[in-house]
PDB file of N, CA and C in Angstrom:
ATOM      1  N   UNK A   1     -22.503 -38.386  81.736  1.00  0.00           N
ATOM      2  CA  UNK A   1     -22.365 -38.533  80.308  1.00  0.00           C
ATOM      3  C   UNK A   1     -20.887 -38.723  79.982  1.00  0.00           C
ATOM      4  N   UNK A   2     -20.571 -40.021  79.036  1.00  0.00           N
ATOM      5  CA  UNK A   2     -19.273 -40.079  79.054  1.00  0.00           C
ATOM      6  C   UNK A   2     -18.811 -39.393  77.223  1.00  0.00           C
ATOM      7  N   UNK A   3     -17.838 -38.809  77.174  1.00  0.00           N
ATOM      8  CA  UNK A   3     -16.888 -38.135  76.034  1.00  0.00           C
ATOM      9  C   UNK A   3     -15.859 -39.140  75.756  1.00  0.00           C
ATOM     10  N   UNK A   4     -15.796 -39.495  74.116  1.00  0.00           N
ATOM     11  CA  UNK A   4     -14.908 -40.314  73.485  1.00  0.00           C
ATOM     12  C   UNK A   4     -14.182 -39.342  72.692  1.00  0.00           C
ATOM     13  N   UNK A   5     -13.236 -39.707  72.817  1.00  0.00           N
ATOM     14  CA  UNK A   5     -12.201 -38.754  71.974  1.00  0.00           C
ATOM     15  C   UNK A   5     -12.198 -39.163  70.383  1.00  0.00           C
ATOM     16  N   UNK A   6     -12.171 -38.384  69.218  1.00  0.00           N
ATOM     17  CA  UNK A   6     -12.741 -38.926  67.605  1.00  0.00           C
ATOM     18  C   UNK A   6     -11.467 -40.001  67.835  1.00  0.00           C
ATOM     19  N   UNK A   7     -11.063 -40.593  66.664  1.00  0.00           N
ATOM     20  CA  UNK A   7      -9.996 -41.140  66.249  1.00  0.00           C
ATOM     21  C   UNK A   7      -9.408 -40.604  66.071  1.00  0.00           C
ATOM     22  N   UNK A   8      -7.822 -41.161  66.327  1.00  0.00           N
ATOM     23  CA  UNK A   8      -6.368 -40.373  65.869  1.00  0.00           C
ATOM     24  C   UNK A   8      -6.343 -40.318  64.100  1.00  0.00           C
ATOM     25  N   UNK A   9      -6.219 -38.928  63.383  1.00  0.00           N
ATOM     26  CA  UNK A   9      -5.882 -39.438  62.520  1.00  0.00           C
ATOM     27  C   UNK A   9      -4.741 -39.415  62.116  1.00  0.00           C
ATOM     28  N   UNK A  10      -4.267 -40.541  60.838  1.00  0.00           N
ATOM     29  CA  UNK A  10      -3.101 -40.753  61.042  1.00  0.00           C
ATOM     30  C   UNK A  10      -2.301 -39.440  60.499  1.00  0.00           C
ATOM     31  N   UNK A  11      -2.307 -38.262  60.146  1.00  0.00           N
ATOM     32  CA  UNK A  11      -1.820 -36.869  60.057  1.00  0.00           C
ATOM     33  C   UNK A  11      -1.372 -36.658  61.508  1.00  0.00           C
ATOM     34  N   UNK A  12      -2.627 -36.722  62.515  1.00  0.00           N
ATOM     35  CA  UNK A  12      -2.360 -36.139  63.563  1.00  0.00           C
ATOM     36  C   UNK A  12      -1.092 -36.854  64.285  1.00  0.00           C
ATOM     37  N   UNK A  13      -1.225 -38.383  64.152  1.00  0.00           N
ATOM     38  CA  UNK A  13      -0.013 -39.456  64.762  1.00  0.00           C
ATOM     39  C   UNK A  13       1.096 -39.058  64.237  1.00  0.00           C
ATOM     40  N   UNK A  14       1.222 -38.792  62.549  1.00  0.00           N
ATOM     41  CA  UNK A  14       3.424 -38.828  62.048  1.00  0.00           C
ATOM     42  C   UNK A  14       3.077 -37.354  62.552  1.00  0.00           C
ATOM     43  N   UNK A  15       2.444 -36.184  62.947  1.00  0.00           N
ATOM     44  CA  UNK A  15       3.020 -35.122  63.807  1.00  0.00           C
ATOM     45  C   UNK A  15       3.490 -35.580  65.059  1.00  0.00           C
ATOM     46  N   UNK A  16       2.877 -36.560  65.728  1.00  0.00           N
ATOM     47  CA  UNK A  16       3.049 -36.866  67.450  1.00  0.00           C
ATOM     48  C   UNK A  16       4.435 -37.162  67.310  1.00  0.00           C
ATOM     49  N   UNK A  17       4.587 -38.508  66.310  1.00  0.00           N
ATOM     50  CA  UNK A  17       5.816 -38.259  65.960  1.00  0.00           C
ATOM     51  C   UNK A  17       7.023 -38.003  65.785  1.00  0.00           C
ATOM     52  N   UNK A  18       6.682 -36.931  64.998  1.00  0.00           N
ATOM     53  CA  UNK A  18       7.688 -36.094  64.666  1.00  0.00           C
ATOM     54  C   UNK A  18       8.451 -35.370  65.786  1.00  0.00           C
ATOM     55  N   UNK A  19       7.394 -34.453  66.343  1.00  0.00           N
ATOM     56  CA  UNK A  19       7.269 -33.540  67.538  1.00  0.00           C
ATOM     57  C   UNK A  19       8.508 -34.039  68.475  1.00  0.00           C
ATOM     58  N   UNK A  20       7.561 -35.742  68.773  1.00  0.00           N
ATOM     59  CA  UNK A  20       8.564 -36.526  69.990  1.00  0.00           C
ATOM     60  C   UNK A  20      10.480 -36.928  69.100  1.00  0.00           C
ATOM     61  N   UNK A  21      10.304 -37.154  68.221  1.00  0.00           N
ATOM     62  CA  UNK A  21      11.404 -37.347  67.463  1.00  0.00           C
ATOM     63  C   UNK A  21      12.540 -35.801  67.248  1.00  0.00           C
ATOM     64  N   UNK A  22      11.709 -34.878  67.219  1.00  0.00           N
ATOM     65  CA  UNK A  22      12.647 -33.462  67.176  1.00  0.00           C
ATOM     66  C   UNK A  22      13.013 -33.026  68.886  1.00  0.00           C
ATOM     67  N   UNK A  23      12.120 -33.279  69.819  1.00  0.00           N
ATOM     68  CA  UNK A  23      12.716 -33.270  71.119  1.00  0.00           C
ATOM     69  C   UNK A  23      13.978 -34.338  71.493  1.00  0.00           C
ATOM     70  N   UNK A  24      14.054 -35.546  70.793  1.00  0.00           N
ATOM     71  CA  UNK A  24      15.080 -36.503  71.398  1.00  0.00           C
ATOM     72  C   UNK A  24      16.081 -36.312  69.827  1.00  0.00           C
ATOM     73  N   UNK A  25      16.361 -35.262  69.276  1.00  0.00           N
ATOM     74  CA  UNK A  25      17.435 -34.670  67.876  1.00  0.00           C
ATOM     75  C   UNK A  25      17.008 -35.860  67.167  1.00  0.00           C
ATOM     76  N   UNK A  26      16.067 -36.343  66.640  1.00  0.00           N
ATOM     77  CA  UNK A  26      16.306 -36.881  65.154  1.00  0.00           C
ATOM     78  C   UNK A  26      16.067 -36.048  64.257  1.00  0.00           C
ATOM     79  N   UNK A  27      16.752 -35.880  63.215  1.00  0.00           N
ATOM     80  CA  UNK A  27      16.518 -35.145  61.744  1.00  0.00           C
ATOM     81  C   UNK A  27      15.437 -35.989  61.428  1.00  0.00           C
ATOM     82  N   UNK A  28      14.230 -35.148  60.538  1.00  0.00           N
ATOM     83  CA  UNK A  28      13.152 -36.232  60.323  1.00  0.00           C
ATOM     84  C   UNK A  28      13.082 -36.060  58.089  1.00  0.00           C
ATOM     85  N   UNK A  29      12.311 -36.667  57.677  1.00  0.00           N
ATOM     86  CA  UNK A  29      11.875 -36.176  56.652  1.00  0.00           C
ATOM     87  C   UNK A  29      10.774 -37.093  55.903  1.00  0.00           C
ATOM     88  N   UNK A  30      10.282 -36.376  55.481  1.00  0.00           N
ATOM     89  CA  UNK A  30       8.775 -37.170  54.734  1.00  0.00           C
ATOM     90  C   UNK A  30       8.406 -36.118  53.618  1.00  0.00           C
ATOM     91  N   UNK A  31       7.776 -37.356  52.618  1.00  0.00           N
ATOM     92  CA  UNK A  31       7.486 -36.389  51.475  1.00  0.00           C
ATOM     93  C   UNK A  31       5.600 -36.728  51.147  1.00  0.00           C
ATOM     94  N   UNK A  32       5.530 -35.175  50.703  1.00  0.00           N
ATOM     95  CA  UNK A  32       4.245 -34.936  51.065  1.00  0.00           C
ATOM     96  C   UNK A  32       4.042 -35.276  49.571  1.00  0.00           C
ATOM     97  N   UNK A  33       2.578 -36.007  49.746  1.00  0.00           N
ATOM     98  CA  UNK A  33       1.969 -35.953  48.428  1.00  0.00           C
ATOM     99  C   UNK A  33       1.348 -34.774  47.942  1.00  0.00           C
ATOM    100  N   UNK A  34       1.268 -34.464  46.472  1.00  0.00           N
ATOM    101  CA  UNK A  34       0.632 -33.648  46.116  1.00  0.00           C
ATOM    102  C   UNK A  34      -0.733 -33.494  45.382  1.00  0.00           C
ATOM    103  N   UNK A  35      -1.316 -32.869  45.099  1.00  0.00           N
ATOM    104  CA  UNK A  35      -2.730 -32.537  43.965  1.00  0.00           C
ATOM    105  C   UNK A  35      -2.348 -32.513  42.719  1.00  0.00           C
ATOM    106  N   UNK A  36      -2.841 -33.674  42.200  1.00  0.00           N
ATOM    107  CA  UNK A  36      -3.141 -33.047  40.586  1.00  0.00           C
ATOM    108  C   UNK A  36      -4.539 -33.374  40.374  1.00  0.00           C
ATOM    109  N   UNK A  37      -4.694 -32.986  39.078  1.00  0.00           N
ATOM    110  CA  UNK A  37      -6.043 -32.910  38.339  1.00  0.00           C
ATOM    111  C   UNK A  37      -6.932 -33.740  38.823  1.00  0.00           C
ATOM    112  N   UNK A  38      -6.673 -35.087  39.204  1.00  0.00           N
ATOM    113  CA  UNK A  38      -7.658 -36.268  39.393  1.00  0.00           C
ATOM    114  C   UNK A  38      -7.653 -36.849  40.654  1.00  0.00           C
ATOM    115  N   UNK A  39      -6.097 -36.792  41.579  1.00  0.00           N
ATOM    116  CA  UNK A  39      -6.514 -37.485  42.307  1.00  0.00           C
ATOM    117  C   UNK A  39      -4.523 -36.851  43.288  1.00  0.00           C
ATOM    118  N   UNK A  40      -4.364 -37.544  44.494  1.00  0.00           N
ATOM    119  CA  UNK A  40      -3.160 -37.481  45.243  1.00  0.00           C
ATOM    120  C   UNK A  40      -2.098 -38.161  44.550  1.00  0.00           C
ATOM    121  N   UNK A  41      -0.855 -37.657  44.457  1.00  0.00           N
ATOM    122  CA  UNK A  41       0.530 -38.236  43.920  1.00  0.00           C
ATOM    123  C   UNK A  41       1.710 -38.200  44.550  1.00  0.00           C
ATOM    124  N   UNK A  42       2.615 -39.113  45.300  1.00  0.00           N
ATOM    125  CA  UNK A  42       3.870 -38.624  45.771  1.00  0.00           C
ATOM    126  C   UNK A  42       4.534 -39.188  44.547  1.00  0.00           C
ATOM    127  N   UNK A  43       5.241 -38.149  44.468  1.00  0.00           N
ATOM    128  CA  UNK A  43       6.864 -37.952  43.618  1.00  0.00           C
ATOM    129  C   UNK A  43       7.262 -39.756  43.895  1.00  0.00           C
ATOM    130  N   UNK A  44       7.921 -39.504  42.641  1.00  0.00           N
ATOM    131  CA  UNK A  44       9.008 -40.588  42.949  1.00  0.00           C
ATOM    132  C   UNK A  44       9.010 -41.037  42.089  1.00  0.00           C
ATOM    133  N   UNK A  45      10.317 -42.353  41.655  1.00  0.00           N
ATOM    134  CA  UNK A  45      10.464 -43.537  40.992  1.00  0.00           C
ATOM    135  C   UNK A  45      11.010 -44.558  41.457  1.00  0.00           C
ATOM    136  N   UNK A  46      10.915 -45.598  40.754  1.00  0.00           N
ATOM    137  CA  UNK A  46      11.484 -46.983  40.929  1.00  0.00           C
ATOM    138  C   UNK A  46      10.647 -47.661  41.372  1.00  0.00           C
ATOM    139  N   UNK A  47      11.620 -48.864  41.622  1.00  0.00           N
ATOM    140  CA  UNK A  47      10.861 -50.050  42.358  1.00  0.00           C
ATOM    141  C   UNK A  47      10.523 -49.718  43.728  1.00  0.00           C
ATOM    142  N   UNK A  48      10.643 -49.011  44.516  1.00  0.00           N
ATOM    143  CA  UNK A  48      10.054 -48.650  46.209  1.00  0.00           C
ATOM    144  C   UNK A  48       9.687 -47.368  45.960  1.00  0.00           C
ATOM    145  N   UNK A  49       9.357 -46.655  44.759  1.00  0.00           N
ATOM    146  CA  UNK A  49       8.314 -45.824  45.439  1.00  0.00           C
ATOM    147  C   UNK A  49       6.749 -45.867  45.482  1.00  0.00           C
ATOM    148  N   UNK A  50       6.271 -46.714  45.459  1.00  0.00           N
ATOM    149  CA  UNK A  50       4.885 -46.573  45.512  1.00  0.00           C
ATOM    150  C   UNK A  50       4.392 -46.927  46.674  1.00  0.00           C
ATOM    151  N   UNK A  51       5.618 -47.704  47.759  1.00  0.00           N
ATOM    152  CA  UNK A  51       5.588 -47.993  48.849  1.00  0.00           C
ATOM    153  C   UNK A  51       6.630 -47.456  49.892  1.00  0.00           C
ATOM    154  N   UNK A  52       7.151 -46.517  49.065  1.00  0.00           N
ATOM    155  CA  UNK A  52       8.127 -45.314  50.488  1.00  0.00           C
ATOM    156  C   UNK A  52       7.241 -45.576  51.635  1.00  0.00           C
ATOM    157  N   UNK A  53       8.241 -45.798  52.663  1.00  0.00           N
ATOM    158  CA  UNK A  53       7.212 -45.243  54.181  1.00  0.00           C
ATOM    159  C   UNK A  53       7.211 -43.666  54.329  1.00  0.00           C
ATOM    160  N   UNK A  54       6.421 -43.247  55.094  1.00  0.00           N
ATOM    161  CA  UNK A  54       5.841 -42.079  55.409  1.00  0.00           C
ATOM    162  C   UNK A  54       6.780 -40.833  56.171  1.00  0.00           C
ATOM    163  N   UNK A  55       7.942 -41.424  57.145  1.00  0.00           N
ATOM    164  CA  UNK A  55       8.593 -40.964  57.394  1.00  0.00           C
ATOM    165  C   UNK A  55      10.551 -41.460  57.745  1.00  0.00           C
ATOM    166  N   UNK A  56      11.635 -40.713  57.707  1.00  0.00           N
ATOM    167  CA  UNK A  56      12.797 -41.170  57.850  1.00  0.00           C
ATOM    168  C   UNK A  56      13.158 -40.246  58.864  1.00  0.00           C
ATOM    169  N   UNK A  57      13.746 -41.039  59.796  1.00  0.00           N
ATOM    170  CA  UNK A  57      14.390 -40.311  60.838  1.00  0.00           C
ATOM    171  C   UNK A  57      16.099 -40.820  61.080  1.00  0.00           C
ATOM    172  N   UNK A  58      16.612 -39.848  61.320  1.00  0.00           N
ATOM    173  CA  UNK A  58      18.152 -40.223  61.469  1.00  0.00           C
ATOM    174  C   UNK A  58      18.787 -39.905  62.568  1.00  0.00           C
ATOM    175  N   UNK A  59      19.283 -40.429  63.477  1.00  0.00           N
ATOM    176  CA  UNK A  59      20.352 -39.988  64.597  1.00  0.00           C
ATOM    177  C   UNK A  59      21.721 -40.681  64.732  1.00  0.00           C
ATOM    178  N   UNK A  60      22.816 -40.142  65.119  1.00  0.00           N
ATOM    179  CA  UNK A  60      23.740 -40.436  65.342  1.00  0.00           C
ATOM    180  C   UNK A  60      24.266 -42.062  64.626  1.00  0.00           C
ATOM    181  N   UNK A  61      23.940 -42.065  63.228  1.00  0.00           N
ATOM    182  CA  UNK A  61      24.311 -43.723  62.628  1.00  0.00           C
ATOM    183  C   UNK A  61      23.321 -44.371  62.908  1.00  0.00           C
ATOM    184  N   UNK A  62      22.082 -44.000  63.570  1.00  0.00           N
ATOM    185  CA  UNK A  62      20.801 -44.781  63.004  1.00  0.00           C
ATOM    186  C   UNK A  62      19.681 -44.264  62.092  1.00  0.00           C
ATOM    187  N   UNK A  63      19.231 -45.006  61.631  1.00  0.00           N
ATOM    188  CA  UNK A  63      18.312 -44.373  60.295  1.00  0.00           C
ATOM    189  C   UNK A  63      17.020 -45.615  60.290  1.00  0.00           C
ATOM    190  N   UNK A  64      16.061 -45.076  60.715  1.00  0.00           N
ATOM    191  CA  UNK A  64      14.504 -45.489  61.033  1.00  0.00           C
ATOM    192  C   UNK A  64      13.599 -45.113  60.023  1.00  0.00           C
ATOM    193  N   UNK A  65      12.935 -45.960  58.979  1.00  0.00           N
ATOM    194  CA  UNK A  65      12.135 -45.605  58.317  1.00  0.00           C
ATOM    195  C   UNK A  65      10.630 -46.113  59.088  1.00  0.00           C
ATOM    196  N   UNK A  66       9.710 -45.174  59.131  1.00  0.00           N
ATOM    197  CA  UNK A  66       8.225 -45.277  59.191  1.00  0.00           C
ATOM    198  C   UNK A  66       7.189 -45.370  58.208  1.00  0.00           C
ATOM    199  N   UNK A  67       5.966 -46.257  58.599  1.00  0.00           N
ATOM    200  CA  UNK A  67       5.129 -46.278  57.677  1.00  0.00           C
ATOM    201  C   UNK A  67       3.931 -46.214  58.674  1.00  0.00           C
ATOM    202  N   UNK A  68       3.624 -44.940  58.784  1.00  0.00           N
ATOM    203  CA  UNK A  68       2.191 -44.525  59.480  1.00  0.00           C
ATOM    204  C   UNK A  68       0.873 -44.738  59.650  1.00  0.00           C
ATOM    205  N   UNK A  69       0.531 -45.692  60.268  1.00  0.00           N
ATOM    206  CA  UNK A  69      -1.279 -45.772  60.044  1.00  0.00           C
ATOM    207  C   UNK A  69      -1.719 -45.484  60.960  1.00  0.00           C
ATOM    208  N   UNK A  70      -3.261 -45.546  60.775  1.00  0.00           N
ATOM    209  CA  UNK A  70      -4.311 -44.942  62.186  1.00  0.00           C
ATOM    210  C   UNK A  70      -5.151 -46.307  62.157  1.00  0.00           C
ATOM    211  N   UNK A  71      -4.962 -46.034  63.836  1.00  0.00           N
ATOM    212  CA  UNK A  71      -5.233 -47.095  64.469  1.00  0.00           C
ATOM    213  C   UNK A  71      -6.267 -47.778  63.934  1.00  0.00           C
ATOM    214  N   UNK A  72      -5.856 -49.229  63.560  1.00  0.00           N
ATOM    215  CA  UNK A  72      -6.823 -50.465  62.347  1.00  0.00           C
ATOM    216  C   UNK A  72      -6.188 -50.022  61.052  1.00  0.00           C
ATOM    217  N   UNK A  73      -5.835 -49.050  60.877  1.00  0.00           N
ATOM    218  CA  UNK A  73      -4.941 -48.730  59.171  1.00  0.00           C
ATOM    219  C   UNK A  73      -4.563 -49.743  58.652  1.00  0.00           C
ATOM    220  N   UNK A  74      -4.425 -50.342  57.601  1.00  0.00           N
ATOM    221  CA  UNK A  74      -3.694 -51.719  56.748  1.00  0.00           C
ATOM    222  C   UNK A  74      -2.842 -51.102  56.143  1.00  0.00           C
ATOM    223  N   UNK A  75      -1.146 -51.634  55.890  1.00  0.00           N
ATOM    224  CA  UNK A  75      -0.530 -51.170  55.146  1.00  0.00           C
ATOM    225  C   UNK A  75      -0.588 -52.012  53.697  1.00  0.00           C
ATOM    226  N   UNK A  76      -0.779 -51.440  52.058  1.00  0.00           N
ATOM    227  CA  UNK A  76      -0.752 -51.663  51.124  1.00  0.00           C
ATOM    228  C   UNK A  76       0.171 -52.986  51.058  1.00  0.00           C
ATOM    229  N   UNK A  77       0.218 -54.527  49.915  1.00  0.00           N
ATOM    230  CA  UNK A  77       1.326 -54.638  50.014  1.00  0.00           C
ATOM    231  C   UNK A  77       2.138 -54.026  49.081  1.00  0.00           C
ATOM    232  N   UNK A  78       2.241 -53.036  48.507  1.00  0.00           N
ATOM    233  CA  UNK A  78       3.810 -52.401  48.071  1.00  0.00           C
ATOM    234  C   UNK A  78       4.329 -51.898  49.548  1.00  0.00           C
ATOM    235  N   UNK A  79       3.518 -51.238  50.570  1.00  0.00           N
ATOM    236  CA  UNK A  79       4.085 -50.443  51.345  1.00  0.00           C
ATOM    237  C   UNK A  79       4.978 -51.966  52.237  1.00  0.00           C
ATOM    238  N   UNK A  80       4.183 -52.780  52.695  1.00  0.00           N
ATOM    239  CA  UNK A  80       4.716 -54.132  52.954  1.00  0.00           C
ATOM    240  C   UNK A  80       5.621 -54.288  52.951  1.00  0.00           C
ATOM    241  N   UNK A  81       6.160 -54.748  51.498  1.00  0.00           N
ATOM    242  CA  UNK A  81       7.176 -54.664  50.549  1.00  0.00           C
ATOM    243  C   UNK A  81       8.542 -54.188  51.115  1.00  0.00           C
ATOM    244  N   UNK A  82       8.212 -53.150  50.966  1.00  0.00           N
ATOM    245  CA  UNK A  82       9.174 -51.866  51.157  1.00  0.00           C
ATOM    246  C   UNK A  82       9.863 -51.968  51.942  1.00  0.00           C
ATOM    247  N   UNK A  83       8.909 -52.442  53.215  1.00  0.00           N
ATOM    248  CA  UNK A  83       9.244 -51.807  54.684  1.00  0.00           C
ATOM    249  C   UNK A  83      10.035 -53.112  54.482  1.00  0.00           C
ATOM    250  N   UNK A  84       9.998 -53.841  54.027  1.00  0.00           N
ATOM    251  CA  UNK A  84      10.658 -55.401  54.627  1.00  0.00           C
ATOM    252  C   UNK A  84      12.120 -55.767  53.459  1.00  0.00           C
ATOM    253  N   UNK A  85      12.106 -54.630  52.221  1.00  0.00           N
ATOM    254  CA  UNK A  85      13.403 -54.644  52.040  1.00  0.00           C
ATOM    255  C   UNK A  85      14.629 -53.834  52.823  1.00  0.00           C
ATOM    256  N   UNK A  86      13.792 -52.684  52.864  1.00  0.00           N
ATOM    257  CA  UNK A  86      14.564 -51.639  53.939  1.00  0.00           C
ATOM    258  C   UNK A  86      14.594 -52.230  55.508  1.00  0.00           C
ATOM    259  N   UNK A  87      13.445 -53.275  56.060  1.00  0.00           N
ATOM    260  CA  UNK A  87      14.361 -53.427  57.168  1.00  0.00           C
ATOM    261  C   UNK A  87      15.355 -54.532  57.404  1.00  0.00           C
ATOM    262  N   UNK A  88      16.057 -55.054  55.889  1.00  0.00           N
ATOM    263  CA  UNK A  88      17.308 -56.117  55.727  1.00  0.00           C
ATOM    264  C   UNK A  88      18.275 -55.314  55.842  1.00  0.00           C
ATOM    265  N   UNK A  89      18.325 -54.145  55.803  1.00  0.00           N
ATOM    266  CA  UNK A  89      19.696 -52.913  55.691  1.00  0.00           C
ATOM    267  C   UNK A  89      19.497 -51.910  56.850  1.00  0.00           C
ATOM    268  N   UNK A  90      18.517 -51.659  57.435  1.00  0.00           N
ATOM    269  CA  UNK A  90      18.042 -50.615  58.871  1.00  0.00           C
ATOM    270  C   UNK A  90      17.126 -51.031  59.295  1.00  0.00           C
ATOM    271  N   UNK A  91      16.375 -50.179  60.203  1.00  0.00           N
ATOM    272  CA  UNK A  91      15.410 -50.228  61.165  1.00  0.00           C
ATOM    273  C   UNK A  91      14.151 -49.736  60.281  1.00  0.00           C
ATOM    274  N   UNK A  92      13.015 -50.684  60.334  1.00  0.00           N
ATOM    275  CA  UNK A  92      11.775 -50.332  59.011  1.00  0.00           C
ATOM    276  C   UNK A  92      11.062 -50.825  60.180  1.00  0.00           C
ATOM    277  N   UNK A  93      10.008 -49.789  60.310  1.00  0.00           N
ATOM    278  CA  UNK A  93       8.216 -50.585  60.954  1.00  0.00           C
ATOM    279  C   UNK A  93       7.364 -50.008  60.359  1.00  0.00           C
ATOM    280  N   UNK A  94       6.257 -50.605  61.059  1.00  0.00           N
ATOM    281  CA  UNK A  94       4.785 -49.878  60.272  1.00  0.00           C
ATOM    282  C   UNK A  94       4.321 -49.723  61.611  1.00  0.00           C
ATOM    283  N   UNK A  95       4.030 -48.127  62.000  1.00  0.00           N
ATOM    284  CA  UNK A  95       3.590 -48.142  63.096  1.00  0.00           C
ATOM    285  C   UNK A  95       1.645 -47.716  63.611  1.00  0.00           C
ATOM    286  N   UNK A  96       1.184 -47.880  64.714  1.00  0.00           N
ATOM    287  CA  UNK A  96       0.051 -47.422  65.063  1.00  0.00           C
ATOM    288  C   UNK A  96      -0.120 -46.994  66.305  1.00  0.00           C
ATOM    289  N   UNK A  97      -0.931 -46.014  65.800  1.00  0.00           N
ATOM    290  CA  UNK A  97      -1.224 -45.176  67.581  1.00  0.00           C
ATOM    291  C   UNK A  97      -0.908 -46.268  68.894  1.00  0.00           C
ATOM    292  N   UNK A  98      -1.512 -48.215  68.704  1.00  0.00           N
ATOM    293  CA  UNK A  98      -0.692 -48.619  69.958  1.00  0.00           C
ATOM    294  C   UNK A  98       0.332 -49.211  70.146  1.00  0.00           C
ATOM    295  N   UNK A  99       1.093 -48.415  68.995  1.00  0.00           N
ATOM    296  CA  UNK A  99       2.710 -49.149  69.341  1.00  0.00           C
ATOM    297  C   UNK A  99       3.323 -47.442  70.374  1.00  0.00           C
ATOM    298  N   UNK A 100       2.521 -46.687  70.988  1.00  0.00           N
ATOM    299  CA  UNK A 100       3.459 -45.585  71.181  1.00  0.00           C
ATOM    300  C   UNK A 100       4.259 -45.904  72.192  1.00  0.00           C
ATOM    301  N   UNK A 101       3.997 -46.887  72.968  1.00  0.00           N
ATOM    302  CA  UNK A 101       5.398 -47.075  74.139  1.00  0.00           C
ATOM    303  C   UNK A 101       6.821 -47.704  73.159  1.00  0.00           C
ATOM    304  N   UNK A 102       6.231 -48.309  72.305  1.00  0.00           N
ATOM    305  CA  UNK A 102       7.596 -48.701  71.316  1.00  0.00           C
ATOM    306  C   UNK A 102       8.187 -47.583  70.726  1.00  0.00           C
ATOM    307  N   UNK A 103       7.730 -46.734  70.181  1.00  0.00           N
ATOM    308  CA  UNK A 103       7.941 -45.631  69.297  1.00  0.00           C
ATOM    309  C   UNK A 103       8.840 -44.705  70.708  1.00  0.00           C
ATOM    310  N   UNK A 104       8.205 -44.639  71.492  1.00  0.00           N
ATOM    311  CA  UNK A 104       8.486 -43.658  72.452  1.00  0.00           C
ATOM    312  C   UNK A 104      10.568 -44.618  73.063  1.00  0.00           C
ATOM    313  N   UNK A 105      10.250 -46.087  73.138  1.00  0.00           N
ATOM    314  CA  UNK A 105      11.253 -46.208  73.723  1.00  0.00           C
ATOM    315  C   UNK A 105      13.080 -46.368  72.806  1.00  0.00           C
ATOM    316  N   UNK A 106      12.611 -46.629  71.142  1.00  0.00           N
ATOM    317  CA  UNK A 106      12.876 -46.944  69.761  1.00  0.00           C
ATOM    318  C   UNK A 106      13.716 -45.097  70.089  1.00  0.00           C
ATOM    319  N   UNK A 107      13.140 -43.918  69.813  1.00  0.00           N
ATOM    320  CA  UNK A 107      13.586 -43.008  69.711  1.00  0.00           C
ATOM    321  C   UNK A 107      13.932 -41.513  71.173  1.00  0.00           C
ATOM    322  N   UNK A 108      13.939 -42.610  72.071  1.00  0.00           N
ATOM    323  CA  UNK A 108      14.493 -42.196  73.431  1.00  0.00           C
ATOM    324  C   UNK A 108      15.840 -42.642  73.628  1.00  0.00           C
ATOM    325  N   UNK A 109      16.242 -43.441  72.738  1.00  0.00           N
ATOM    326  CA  UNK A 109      17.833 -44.603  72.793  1.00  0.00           C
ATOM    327  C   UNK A 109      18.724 -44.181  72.248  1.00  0.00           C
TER     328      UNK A 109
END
């Protein structure tokens, strides 16, 4: 009898993450959405927040923004957007459970 493992979800991936990102010193940060009355909200304003990526990591003069999905995830286009003004000025992706040899080699450097 063969065992499939559920899907990654993408919670469980920006922890993998993170985890791997605090072993090789990046400072990380992400902002959590919150509850209100009707429905999920992250903070924010302007023109890029409705498409912030999910996480920022910083080391030594580099600064990596993430935008997290689970594996087949679509990113919004605001999140799109975003990622593709921020990566004219830094390092912007949208990542998925099978980019982890990228992710892994991106924050091993």
């Amino acid at each position: 009898m063969t065992s499939t493992a559920p899907p990654l979800t993408e919670a469980d991936f920006q922890r993998q993450i993170v985890e791997l990102a605090r072993i090789y010193g990046w400072e990380d940060f992400h902002v959590r959405a919150g509850r209100t009355r009707d429905s999920w909200r992250v903070p924010g304003s302007g023109s890029m927040a409705a498409g912030w990526p999910d996480l920022v990591l910083v080391k030594h003069g580099r600064i990596i923004f993430m935008e997290v999905k689970r594996a087949g995830g679509k990113a919004t286009s605001d999140q799109q957007r975003v990622i593709g003004v921020l990566s004219a000025v830094a390092e912007a992706y949208i990542v998925q459970p099978k980019d982890w040899d990228f992710i892994q080699r991106e924050l091993a450097a």
